[in-house]
C-alpha atoms as a PDB file:
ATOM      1  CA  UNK A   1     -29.970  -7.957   7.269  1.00  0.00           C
ATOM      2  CA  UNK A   2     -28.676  -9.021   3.593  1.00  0.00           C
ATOM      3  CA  UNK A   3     -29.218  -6.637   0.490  1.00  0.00           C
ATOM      4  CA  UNK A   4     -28.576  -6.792  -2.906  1.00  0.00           C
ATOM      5  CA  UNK A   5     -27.988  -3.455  -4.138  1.00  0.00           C
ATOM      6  CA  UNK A   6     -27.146  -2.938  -7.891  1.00  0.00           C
ATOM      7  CA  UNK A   7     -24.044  -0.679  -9.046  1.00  0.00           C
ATOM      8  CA  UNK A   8     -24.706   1.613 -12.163  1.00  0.00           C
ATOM      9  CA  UNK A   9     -23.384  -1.502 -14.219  1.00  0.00           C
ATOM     10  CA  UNK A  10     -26.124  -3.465 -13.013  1.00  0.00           C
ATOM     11  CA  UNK A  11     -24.269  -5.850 -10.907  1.00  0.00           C
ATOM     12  CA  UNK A  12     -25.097  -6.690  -7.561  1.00  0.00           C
ATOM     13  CA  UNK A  13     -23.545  -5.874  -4.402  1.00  0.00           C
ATOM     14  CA  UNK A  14     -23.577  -8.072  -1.502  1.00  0.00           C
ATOM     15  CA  UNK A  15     -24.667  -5.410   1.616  1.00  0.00           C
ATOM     16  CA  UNK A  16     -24.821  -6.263   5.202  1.00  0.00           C
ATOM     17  CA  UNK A  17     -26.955  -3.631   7.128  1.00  0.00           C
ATOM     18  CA  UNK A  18     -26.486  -4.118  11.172  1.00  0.00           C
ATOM     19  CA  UNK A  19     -26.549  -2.378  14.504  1.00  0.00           C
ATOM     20  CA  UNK A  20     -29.273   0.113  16.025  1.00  0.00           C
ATOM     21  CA  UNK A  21     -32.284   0.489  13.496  1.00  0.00           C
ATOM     22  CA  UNK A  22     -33.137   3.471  15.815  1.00  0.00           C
ATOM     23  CA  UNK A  23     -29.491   5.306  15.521  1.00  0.00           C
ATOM     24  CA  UNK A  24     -29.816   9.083  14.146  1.00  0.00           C
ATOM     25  CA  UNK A  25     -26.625   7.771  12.473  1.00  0.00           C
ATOM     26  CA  UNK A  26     -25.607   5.853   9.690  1.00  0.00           C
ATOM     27  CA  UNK A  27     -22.260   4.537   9.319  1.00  0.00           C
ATOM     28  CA  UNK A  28     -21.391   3.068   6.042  1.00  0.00           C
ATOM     29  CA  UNK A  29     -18.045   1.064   5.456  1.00  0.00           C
ATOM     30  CA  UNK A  30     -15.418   1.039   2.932  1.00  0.00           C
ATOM     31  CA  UNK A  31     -12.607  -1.550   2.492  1.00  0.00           C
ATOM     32  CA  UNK A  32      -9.523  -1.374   0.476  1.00  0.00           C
ATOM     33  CA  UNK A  33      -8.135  -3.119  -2.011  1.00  0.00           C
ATOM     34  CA  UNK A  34      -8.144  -7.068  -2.848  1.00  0.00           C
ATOM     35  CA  UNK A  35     -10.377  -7.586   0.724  1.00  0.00           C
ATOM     36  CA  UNK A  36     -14.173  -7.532   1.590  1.00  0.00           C
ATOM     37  CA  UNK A  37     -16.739  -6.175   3.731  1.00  0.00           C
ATOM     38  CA  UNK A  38     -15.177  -7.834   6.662  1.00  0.00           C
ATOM     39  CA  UNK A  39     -11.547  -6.273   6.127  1.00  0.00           C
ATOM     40  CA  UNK A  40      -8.035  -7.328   6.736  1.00  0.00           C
ATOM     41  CA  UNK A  41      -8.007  -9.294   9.606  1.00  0.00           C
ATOM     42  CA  UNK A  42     -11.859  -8.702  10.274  1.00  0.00           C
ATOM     43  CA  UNK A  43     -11.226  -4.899  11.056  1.00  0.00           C
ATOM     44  CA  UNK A  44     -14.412  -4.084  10.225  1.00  0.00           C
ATOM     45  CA  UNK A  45     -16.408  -7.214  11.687  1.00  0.00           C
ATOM     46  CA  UNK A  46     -15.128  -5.761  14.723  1.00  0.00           C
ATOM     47  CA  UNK A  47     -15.311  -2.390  14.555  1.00  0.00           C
ATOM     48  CA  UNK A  48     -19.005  -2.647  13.187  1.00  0.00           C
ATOM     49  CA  UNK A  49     -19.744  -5.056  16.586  1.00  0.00           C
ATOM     50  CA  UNK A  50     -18.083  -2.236  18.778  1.00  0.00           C
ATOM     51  CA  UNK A  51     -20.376   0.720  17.121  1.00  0.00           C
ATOM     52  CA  UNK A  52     -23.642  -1.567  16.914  1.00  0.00           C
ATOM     53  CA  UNK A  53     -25.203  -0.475  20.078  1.00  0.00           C
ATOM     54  CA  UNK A  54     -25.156   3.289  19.052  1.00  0.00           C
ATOM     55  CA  UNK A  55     -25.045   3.243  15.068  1.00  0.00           C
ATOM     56  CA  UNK A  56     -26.753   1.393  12.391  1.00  0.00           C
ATOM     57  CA  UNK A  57     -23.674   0.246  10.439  1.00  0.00           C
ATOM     58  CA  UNK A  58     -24.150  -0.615   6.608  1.00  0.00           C
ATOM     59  CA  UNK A  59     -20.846  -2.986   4.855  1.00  0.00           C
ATOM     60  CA  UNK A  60     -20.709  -4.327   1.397  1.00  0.00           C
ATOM     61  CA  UNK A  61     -18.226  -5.671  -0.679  1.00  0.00           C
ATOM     62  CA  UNK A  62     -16.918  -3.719  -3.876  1.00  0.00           C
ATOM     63  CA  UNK A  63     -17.883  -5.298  -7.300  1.00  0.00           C
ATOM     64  CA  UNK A  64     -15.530  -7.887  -8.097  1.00  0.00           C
ATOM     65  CA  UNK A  65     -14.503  -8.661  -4.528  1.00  0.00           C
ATOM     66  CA  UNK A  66     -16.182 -11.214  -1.609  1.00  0.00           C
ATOM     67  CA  UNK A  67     -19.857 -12.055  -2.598  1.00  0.00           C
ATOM     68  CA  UNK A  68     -20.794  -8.683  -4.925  1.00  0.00           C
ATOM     69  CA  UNK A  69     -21.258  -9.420  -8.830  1.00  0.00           C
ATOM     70  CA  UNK A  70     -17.866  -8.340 -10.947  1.00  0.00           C
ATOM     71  CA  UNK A  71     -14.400  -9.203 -11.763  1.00  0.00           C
ATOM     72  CA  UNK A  72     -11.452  -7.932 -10.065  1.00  0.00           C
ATOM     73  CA  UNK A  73      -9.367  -7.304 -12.930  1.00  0.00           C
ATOM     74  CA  UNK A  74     -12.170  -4.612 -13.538  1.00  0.00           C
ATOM     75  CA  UNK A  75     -11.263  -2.911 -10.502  1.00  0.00           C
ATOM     76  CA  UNK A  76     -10.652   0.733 -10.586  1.00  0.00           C
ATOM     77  CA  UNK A  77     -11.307   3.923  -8.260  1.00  0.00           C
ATOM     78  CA  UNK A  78     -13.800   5.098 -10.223  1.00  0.00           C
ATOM     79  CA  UNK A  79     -15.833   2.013 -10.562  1.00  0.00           C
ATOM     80  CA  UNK A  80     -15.261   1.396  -7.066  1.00  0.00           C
ATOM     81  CA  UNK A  81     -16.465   4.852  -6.223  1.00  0.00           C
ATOM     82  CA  UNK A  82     -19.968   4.297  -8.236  1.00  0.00           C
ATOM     83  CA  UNK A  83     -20.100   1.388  -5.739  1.00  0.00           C
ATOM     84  CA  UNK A  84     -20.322   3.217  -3.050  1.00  0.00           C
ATOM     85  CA  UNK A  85     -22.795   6.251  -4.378  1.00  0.00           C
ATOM     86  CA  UNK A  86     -24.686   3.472  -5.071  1.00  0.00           C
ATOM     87  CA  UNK A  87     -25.010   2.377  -1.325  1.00  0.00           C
ATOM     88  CA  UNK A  88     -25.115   5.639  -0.256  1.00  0.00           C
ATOM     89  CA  UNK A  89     -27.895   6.832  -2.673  1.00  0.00           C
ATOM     90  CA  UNK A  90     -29.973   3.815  -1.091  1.00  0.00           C
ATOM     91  CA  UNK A  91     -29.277   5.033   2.609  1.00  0.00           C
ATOM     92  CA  UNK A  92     -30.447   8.671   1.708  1.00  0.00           C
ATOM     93  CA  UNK A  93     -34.175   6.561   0.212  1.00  0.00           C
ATOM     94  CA  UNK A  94     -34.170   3.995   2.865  1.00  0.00           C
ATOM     95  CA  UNK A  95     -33.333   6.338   6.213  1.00  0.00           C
ATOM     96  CA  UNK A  96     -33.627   9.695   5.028  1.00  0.00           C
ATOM     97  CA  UNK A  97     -34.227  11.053   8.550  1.00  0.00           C
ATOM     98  CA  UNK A  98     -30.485   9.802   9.096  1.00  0.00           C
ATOM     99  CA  UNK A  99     -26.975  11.565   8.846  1.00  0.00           C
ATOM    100  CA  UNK A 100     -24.686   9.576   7.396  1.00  0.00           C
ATOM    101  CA  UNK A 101     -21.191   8.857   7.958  1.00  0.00           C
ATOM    102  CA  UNK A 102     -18.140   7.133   6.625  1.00  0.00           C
ATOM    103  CA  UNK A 103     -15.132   4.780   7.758  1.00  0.00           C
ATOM    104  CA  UNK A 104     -12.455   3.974   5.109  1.00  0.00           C
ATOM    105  CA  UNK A 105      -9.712   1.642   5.204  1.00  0.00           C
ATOM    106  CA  UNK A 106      -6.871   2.020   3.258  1.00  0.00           C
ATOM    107  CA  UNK A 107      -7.193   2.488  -0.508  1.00  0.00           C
ATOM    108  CA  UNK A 108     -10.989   2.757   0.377  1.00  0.00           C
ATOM    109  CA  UNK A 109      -9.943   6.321   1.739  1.00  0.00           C
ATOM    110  CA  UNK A 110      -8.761   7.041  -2.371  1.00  0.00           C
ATOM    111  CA  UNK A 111     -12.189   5.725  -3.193  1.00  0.00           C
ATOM    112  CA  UNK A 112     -13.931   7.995  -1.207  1.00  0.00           C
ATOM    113  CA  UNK A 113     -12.232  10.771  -1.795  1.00  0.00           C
ATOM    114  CA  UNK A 114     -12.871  10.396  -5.152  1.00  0.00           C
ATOM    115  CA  UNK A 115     -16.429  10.496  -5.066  1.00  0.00           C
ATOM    116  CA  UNK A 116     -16.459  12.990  -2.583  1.00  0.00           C
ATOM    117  CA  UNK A 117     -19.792  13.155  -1.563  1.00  0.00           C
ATOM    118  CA  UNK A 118     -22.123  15.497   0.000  1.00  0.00           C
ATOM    119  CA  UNK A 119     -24.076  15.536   3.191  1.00  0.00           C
ATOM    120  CA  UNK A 120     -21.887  13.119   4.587  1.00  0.00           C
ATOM    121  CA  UNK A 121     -21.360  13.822   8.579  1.00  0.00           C
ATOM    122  CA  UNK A 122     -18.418  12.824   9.485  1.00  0.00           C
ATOM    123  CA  UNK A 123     -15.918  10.674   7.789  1.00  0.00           C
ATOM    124  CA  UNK A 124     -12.892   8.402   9.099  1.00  0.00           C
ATOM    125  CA  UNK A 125     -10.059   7.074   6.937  1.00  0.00           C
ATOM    126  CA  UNK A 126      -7.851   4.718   8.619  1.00  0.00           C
ATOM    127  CA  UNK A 127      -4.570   3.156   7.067  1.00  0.00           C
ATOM    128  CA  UNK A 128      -4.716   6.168   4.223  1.00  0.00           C
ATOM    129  CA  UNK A 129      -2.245   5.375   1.486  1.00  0.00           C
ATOM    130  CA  UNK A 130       1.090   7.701   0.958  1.00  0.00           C
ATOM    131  CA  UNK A 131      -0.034  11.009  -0.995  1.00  0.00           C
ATOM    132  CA  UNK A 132       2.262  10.318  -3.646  1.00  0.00           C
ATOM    133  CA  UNK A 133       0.472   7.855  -6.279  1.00  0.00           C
ATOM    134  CA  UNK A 134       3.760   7.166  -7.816  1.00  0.00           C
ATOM    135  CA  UNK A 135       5.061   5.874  -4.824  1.00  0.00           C
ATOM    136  CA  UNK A 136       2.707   4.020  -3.475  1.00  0.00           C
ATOM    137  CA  UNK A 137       2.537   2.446  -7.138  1.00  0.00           C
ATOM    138  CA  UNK A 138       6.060   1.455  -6.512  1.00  0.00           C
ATOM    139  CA  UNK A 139       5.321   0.019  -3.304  1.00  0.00           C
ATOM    140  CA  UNK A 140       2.581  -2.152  -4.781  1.00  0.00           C
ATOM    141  CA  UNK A 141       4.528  -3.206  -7.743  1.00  0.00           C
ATOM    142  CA  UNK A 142       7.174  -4.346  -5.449  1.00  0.00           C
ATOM    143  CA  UNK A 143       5.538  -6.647  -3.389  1.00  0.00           C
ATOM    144  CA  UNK A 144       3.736  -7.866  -6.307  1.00  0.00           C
ATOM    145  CA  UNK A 145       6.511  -9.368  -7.823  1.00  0.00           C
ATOM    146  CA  UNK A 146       8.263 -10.437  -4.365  1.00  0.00           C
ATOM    147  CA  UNK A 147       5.141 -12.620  -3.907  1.00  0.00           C
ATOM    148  CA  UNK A 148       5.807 -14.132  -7.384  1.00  0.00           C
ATOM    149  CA  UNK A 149       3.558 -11.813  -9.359  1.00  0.00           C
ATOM    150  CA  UNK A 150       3.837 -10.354 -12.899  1.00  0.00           C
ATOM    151  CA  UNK A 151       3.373  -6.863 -13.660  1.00  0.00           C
ATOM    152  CA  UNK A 152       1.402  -5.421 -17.405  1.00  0.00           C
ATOM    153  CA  UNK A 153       0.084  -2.314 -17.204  1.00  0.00           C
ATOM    154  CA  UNK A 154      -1.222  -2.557 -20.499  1.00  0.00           C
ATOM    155  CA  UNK A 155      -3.060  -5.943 -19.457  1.00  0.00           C
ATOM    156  CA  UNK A 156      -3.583  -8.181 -16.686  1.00  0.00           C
ATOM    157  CA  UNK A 157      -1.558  -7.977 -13.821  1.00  0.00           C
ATOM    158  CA  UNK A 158      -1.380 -11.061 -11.547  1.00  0.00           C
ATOM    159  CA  UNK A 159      -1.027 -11.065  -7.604  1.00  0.00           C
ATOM    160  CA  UNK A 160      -0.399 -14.314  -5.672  1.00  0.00           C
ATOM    161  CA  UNK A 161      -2.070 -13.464  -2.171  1.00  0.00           C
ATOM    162  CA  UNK A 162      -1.387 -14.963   0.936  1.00  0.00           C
ATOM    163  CA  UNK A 163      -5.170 -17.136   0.992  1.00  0.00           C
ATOM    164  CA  UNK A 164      -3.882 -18.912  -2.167  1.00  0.00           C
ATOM    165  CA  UNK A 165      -5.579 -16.921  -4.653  1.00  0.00           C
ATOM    166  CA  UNK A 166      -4.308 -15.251  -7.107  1.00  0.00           C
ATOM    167  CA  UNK A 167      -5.983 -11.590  -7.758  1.00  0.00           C
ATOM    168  CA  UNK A 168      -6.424 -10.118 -10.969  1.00  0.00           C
ATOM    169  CA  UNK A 169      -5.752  -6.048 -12.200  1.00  0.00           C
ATOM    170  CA  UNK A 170      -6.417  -4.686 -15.359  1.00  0.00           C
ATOM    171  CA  UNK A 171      -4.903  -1.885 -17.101  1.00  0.00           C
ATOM    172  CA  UNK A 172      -7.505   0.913 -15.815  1.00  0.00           C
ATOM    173  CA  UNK A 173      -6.318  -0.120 -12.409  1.00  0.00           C
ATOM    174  CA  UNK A 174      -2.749   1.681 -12.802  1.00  0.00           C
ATOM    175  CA  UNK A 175      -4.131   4.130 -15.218  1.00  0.00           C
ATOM    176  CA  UNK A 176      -6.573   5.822 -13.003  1.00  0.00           C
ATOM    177  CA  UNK A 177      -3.935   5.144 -10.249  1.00  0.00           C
ATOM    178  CA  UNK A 178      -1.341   7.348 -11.883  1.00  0.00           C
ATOM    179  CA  UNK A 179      -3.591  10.157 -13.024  1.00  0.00           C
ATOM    180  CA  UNK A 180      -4.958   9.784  -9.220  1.00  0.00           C
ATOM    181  CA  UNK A 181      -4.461  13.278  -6.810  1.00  0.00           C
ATOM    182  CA  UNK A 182      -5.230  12.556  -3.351  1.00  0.00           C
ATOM    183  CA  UNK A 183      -4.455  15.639  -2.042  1.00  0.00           C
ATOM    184  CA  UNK A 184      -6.639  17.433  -4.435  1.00  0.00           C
ATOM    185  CA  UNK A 185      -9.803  14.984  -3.878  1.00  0.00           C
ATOM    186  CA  UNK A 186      -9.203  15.091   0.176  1.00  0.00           C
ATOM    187  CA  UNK A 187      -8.944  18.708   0.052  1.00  0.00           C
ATOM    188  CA  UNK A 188     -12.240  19.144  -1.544  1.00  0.00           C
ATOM    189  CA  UNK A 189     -14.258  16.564   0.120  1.00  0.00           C
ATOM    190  CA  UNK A 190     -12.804  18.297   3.220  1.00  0.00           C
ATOM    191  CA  UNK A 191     -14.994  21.223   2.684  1.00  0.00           C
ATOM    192  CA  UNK A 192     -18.146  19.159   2.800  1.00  0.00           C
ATOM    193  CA  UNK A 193     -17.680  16.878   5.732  1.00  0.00           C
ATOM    194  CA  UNK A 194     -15.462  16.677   9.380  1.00  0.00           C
ATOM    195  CA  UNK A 195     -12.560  14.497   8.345  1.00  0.00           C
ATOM    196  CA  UNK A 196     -10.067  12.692  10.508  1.00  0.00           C
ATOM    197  CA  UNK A 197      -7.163  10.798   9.205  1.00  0.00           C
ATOM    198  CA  UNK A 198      -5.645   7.885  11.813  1.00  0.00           C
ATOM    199  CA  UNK A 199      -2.431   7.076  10.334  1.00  0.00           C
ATOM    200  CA  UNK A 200      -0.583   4.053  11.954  1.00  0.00           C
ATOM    201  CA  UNK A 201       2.754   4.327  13.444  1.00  0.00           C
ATOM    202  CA  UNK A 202       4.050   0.215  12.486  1.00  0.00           C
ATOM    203  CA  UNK A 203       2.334   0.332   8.711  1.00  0.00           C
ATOM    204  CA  UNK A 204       3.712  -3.080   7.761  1.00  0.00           C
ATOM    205  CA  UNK A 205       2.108  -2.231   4.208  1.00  0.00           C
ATOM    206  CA  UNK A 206       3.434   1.137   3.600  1.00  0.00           C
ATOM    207  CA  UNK A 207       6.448   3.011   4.471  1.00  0.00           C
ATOM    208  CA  UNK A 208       6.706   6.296   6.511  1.00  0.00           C
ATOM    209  CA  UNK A 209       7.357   8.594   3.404  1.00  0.00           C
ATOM    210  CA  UNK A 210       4.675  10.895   2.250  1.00  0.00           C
ATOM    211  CA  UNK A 211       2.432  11.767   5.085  1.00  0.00           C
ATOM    212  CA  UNK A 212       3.023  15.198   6.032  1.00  0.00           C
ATOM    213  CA  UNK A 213       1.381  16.435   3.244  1.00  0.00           C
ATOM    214  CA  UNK A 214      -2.149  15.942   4.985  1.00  0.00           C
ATOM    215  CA  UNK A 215      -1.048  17.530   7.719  1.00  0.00           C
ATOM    216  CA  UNK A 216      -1.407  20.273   5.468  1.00  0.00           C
ATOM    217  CA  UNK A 217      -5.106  20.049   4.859  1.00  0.00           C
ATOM    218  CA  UNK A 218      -7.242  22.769   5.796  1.00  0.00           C
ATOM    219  CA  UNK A 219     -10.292  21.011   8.169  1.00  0.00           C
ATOM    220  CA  UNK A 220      -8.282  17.628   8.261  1.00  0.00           C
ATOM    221  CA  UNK A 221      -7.521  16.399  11.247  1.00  0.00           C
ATOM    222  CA  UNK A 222      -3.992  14.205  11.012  1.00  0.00           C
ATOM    223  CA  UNK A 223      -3.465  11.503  14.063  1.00  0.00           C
ATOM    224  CA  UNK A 224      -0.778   9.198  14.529  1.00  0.00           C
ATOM    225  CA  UNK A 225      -1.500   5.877  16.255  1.00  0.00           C
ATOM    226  CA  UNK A 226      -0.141   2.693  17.555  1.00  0.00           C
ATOM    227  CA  UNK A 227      -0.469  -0.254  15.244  1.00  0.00           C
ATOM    228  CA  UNK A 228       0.094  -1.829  11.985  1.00  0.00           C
ATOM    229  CA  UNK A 229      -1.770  -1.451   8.665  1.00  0.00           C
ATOM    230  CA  UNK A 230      -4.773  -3.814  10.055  1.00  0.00           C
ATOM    231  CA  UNK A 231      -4.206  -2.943  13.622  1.00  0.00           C
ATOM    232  CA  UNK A 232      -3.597  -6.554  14.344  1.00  0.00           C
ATOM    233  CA  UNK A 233      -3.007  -6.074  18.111  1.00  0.00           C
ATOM    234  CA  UNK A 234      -5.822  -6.115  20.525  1.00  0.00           C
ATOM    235  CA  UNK A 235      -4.505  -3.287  22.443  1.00  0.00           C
ATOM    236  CA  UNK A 236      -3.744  -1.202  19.084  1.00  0.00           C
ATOM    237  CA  UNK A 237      -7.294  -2.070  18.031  1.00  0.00           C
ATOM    238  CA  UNK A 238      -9.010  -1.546  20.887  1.00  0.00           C
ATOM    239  CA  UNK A 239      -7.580   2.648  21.593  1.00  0.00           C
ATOM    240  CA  UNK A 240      -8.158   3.042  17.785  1.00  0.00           C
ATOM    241  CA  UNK A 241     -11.835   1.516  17.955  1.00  0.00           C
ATOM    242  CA  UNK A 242     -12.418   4.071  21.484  1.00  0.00           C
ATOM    243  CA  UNK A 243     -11.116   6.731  19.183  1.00  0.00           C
ATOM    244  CA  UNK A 244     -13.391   6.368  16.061  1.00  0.00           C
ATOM    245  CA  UNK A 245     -16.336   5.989  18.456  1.00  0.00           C
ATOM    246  CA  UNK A 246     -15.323   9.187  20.415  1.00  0.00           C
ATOM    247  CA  UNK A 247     -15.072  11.526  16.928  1.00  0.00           C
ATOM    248  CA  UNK A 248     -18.871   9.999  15.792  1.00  0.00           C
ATOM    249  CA  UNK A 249     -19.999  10.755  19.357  1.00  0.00           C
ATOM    250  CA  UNK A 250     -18.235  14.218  19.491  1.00  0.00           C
END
């Protein structure tokens, strides 16, 4: 089923609601940056097709990305993060009789974290981004401009992506970036849900520095798995899918 959910700004989101209507569980989905509801390399089309006989799975596309109102250069965290209370305040109306529960990809884990919300069962992040916002920064900045990109904080960044287009980042992008803890926000959203990180072993995206640190987390649980950023390889894919499932079951 197709929604059109509105964000606090009034723009509409582009939701896809699937699965088992009569799940106990909801499982809502969010990507990372620059992708869609679908994810790199349809992660989450597949992931959503391995939990549909148990879970009622709900993805949507941030404002300014795939088929949701918006422009990307107005992509921040915190925008991003009203996106998603937004979908989750209309899962509390729509099933309130359901728990609900999150998977994050990547910079989606930031967004989350961010919000932090409450009542939420159990949460996944996948892919999470180094704890250090400087670095990762760095790392972003860096294959910005080796892709033939131009860098201005103070205006519009532009990103030459591998599908042709060319993605657009304004200034609150890095700002809230810079002034962004992730430790701090895990930390505390820790102490309202059952969170477990699943950090992959061959990141092509982002290198091994920076890590540890959640293993640090009180009520975080840190695994390390096969595969790179978008687990790519069937195999990879298919343990960390088993995985996921196992923690929502458990």
């Amino acid at each position: 089923m197709i929604l059109k959910i509105k964000n606090i700004f009034g723009e509409v989101l582009d939701v896809l609601i699937e699965g088992n209507k009569d799940s106990k569980n909801v499982v809502i989905f969010v990507h990372g940056f620059g992708t869609d509801k679908n994810e790199g390399f349809a992660t989450f089309l597949d992931l959503a097709n391995f939990l549909e006989d148990k879970y009622l799975t709900i993805r949507f596309d941030l404002s300014g990305y795939g088929a949701s109102e918006g422009e990307d250069s107005e992509f921040q965290f915190q925008k991003a993060a009203g996106d998603l209370d937004s979908i989750i305040r209309y899962s509390r109306r729509k099933y309130p009789d359901k728990d609900i529960n999150i998977i994050a990809h990547s910079l989606g884990t930031f967004i989350t974290s961010l919000l932090s919300p409450h009542e939420i069962k159990k949460t996944v992040f996948t892919s999470v981004p180094n704890s250090n916002s400087e670095f990762v920064i760095k790392q972003l900045q860096d294959r910005i401009i080796k892709h033939g990109g131009t860098i201005d904080e103070k205006g519009i960044t532009l990103y030459p992506r591998s599908s042709g287009a060319v993605q657009k980042m304004g200034k609150d992008f890095w700002r809230t970036f810079r002034n962004f803890d992730i430790l701090e926000y895990i930390a505390d959203f820790a102490k309202k849900t059952k969170i477990v990180i699943y950090k992959p072993k061959q990141d092509d995206v982002l290198e091994y520095k920076y890590f540890d640190e959640y293993k640090s987390i009180p009520k975080v649980s840190y695994i390390e798995v096969d595969g790179d950023h978008n687990f790519r390889k069937e195999e990879d894919r298919q343990r960390l899918f088993e995985k996921i499932k196992e923690f929502l079951d458990n």
